[in-house]
Protein backbone atom coordinates (compact mmCIF):
# COMPACT_ATOMS: atom_id res chain seq x y z
CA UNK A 1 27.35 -11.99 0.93
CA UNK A 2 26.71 -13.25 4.43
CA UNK A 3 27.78 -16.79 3.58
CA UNK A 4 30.89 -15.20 2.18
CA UNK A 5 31.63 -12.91 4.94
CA UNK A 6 31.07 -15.84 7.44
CA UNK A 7 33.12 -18.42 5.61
CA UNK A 8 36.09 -16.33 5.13
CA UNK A 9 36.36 -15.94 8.96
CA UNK A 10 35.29 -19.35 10.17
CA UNK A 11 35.41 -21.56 7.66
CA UNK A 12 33.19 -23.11 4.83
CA UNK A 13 33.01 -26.68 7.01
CA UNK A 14 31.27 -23.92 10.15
CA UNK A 15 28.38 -22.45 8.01
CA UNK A 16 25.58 -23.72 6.24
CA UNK A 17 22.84 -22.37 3.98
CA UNK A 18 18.99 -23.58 3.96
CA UNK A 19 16.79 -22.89 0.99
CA UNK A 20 14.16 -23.76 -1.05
CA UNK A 21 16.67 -25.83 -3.63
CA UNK A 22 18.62 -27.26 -0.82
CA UNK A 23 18.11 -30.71 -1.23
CA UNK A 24 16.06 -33.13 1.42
CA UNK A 25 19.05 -35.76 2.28
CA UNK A 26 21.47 -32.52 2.59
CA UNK A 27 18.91 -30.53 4.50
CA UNK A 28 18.95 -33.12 7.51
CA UNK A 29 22.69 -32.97 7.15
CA UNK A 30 22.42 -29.48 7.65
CA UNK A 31 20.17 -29.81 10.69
CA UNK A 32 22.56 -32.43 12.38
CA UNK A 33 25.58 -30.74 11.87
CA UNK A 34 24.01 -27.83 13.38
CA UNK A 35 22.82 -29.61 16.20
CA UNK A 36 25.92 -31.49 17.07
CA UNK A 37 27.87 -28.26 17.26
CA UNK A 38 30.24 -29.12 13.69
CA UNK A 39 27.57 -26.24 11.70
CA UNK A 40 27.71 -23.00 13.50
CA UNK A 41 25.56 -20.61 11.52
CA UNK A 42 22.65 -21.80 10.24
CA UNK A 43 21.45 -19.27 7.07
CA UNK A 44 18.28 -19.90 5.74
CA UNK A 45 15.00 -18.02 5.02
CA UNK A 46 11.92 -17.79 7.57
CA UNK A 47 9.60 -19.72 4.92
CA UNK A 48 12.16 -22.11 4.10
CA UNK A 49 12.42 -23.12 7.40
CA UNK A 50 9.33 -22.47 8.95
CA UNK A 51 8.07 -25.66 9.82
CA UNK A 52 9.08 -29.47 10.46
CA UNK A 53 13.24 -28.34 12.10
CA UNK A 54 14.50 -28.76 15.06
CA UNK A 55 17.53 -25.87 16.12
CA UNK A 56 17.58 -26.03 19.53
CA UNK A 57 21.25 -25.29 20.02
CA UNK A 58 20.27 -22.08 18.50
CA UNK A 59 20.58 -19.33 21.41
CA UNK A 60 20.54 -16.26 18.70
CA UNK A 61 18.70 -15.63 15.85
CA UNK A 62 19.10 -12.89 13.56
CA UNK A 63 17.00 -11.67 11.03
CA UNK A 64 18.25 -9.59 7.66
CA UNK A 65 15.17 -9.12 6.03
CA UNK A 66 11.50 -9.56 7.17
CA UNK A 67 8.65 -10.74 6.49
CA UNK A 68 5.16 -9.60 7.38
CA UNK A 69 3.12 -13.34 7.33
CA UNK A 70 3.13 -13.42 10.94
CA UNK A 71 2.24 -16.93 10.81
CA UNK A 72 5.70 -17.43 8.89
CA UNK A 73 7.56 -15.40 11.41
CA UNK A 74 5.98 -16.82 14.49
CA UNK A 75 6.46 -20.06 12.86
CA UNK A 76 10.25 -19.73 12.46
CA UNK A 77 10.95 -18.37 15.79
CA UNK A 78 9.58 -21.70 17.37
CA UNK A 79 12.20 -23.52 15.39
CA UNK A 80 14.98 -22.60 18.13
CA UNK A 81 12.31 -21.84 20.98
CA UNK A 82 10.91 -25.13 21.47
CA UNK A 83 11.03 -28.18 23.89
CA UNK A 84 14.29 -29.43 24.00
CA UNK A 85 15.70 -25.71 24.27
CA UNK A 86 17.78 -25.06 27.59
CA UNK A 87 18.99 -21.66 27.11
CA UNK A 88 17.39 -18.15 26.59
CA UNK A 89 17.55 -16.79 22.62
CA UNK A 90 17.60 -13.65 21.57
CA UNK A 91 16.13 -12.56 18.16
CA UNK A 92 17.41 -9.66 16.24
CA UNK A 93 16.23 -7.54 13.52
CA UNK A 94 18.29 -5.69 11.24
CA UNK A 95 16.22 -2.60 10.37
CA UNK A 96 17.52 0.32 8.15
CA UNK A 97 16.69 3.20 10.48
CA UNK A 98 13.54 5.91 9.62
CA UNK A 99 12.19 3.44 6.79
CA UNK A 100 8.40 1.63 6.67
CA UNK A 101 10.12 -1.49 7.90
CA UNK A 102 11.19 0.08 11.24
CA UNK A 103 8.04 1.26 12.03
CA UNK A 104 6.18 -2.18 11.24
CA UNK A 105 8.29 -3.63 13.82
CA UNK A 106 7.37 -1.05 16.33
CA UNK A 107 3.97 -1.43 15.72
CA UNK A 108 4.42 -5.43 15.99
CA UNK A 109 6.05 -5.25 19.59
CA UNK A 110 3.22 -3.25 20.95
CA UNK A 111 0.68 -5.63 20.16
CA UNK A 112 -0.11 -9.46 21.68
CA UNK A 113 -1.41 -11.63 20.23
CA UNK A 114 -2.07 -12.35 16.34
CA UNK A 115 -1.52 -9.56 13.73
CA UNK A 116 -2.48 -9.33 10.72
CA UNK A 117 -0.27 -10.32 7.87
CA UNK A 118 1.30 -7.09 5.96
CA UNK A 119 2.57 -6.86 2.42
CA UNK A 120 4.98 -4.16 0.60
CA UNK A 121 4.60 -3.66 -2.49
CA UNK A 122 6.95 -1.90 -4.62
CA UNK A 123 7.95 -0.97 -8.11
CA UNK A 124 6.24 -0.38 -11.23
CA UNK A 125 2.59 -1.78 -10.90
CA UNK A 126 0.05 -2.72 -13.96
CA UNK A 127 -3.06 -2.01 -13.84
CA UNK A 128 -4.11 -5.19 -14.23
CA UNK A 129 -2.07 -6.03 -11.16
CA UNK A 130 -3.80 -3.22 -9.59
CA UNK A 131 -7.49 -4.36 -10.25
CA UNK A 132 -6.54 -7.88 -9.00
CA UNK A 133 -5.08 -6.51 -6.00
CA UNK A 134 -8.11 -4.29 -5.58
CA UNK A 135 -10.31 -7.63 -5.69
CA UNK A 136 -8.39 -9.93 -4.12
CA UNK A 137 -10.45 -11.43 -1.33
CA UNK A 138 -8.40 -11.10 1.29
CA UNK A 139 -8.47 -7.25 1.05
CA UNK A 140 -11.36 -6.48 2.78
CA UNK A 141 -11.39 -2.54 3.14
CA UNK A 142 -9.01 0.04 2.07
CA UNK A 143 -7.39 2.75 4.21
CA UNK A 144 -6.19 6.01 3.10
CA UNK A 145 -5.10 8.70 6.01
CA UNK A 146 -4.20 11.53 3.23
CA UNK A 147 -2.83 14.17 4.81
CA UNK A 148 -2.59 16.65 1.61
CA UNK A 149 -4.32 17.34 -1.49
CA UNK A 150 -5.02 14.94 -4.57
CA UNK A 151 -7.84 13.85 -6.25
CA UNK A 152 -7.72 10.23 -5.21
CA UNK A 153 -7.69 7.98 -7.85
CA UNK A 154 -6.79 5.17 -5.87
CA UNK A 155 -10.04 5.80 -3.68
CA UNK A 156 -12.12 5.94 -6.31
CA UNK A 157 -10.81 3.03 -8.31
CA UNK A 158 -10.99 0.67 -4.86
CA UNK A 159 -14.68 2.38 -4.40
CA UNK A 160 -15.76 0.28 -7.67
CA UNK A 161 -15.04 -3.11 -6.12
CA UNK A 162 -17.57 -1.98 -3.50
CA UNK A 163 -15.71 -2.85 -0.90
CA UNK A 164 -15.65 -0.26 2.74
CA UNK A 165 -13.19 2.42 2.80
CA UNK A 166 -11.66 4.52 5.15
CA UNK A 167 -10.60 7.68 4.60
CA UNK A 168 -9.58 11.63 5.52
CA UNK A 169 -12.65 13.97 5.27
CA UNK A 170 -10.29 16.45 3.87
CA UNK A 171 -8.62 16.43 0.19
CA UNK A 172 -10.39 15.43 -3.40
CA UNK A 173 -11.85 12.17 -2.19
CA UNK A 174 -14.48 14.39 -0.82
CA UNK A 175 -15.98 15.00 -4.02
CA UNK A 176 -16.77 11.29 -4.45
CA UNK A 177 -17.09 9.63 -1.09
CA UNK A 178 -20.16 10.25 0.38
CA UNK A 179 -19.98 10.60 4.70
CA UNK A 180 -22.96 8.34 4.62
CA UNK A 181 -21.87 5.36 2.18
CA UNK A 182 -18.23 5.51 3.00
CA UNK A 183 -16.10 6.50 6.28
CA UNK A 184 -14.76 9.71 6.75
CA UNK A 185 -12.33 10.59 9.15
CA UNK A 186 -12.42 13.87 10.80
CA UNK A 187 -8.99 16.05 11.93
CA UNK A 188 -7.11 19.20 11.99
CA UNK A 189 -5.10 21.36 9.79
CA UNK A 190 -1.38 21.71 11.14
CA UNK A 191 1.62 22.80 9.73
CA UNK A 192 3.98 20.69 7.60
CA UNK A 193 6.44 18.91 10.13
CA UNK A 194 10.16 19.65 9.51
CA UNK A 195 10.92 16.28 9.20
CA UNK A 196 8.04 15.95 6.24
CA UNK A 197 9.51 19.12 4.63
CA UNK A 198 10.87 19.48 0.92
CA UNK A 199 12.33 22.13 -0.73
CA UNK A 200 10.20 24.12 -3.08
CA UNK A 201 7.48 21.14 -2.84
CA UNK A 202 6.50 20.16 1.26
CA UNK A 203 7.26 23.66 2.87
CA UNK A 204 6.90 23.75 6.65
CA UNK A 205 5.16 27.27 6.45
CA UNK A 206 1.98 24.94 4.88
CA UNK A 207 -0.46 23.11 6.28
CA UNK A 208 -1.75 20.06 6.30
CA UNK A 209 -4.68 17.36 7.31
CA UNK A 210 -3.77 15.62 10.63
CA UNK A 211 -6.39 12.75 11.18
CA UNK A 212 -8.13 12.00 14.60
CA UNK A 213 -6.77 9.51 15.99
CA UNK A 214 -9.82 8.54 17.98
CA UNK A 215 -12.12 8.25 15.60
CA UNK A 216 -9.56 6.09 13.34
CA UNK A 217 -9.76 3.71 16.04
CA UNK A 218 -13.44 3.83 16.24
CA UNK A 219 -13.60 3.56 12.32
CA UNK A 220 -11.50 0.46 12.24
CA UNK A 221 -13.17 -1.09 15.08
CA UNK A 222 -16.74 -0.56 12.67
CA UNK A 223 -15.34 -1.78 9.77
CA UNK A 224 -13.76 -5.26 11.79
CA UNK A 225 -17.18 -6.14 14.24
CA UNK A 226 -20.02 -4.50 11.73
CA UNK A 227 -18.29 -5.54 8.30
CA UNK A 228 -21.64 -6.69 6.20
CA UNK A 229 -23.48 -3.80 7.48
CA UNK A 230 -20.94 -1.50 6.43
CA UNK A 231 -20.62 -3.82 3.06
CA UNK A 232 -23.91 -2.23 2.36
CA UNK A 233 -23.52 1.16 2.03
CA UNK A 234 -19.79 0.30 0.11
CA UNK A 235 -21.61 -1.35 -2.43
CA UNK A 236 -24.02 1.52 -2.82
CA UNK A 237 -21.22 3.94 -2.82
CA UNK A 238 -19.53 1.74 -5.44
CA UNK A 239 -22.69 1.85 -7.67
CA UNK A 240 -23.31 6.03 -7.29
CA UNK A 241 -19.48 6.01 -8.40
CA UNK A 242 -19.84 3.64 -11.10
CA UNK A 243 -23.01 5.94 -12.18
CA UNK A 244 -21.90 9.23 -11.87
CA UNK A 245 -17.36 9.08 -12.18
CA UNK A 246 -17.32 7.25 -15.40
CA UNK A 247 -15.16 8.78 -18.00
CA UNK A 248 -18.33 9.67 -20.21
CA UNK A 249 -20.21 11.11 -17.14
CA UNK A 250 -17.06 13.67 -16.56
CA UNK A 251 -16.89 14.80 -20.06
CA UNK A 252 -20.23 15.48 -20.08
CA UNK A 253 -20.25 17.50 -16.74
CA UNK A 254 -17.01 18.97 -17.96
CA UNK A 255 -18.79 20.31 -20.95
CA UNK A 256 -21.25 21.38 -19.35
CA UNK A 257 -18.69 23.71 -16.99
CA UNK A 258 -17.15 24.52 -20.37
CA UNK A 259 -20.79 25.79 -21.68
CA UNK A 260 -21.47 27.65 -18.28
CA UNK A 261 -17.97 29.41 -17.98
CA UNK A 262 -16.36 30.37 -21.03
CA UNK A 263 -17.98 33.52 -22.73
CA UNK A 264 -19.11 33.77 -26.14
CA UNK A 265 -16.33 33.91 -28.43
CA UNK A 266 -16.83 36.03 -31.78
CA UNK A 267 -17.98 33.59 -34.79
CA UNK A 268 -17.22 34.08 -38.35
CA UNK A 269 -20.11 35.80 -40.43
CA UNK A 270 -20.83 35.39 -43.85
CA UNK A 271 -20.54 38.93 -46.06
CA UNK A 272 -22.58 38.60 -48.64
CA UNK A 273 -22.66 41.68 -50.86
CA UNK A 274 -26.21 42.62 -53.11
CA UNK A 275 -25.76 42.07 -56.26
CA UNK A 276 -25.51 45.46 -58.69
CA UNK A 277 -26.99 46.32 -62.04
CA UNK A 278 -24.51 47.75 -63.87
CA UNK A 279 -24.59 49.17 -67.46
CA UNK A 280 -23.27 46.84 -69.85
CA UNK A 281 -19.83 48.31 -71.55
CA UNK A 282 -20.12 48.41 -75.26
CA UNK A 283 -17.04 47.71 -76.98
CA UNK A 284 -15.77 48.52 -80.46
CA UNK A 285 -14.95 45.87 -82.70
């Protein structure tokens, strides 16, 4: 659509695209042209053309879609901003307003220095996708701010890999995350903001758990310089879950509940009647 859009108004000859099937002799092509001034807008992807370019002549560069590798982004930014370059450039992001994506960026221009890379994932997910993602080795800890109530599956299925988590000290996780094995975030109960609100689901008359920010920070700052001594007590919290959440374990306490709670309902009782001696009826033949 942008490659349409562009070449309608300037002309096919002005614009060029740069992917991952582009081919080598017609990608340095591409990059002369674009150099020389004959290519005026240069499409391509960040990855694509991360590395190994030269686009000095760029002096804007806009960006339709991100991604989170900051290595990738950082990396594709230095294709215009690099020796050779003479004039200022300006970088845009196109950002849907009051979506996840807007606030990543917000996050990313208040920080110097190397983030960490962040992935979106969306859609229908296996659970075999799931577990993998849960024990992927890159995911080192798992953070979950809940601000309402649930039972936390997703806690308790990440507990298993006996990796840290993080987590609200409010909500259903309580019943399985242990303040001593596992980090537990302390807050405040506040009322639903309007913008959160939903009708006849999210009403802003409730109330919900607003973390502390404080000791977030201090949490994540435990979990990053004290990670194998907090790996410990993960791996013990795994192992109590593993012992005492497993499907068989919670039918068993649930029939136990079941014994404990519900009253004795009326059985069925046998009626057995005595037997009687009567007189035997004579008959007439």
């Amino acid at each position: 659509m942008i490659y349409d859009t562009l070449a309608k108004k300037y002309g096919a000859s002005r614009v060029a695209t740069y992917y991952g099937e582009t081919e080598s002799e017609v990608r340095q092509e591409i990059v002369e042209g674009f150099q020389k001034g004959d290519i005026k807008y240069f499409i391509g992807q960040p990855r694509t053309g991360g590395y190994g370019l030269t686009l000095t002549k760029a002096k804007t560069v806009i960006y339709f879609n991100n991604t989170y590798d900051m290595e990738v982004r950082l990396q594709s930014e230095d294709r215009a901003h690099r020796i050779g370059q003479t004039d200022t450039v300006t970088y845009i992001d196109f950002v849907a307003p009051k979506t996840i994506n807007e606030k990543i960026i917000k996050i990313r221009k208040t920080v110097k220095g190397k983030l960490p890379n962040i992935y979106l994932i969306d859609g229908d997910v296996s659970d075999n996708d799931m577990s993998n993602l849960y024990n992927n080795p890159k995911v080192k800890a798992m953070i979950s701010l809940t601000k309402g109530e649930g039972f936390g599956r997703p806690l308790l299925e990440f507990s298993l890999t006996g990796k840290p988590i993080i987590a609200s000290a409010w909500s259903g996780q309580i019943d399985f995350l242990s303040s001593e094995l596992s980090i537990l975030v302390g807050g405040t109960l506040d009322k639903v903001h309007p913008s959160a609100a939903s009708k006849d689901m999210i009403l802003t008359e409730a109330q919900w758990f607003t973390p502390n920010s404080i000791e977030v920070g201090r949490a994540y700052k435990a979990v990053y310089k004290h990670y194998n001594k907090v790996l410990k007590n993960s791996r013990k919290q795994g192992y109590n879950n593993k012992s005492n959440f497993s499907l068989d374990k919670m039918i068993e306490h649930f029939g136990h509940i079941l014994d404990n709670r519900l009253p004795e309902f009326p059985k069925q009782v046998e009626f057995n009647l005595p037997e009687l001696n009567l007189p035997k009826i004579q008959t007439n033949e």
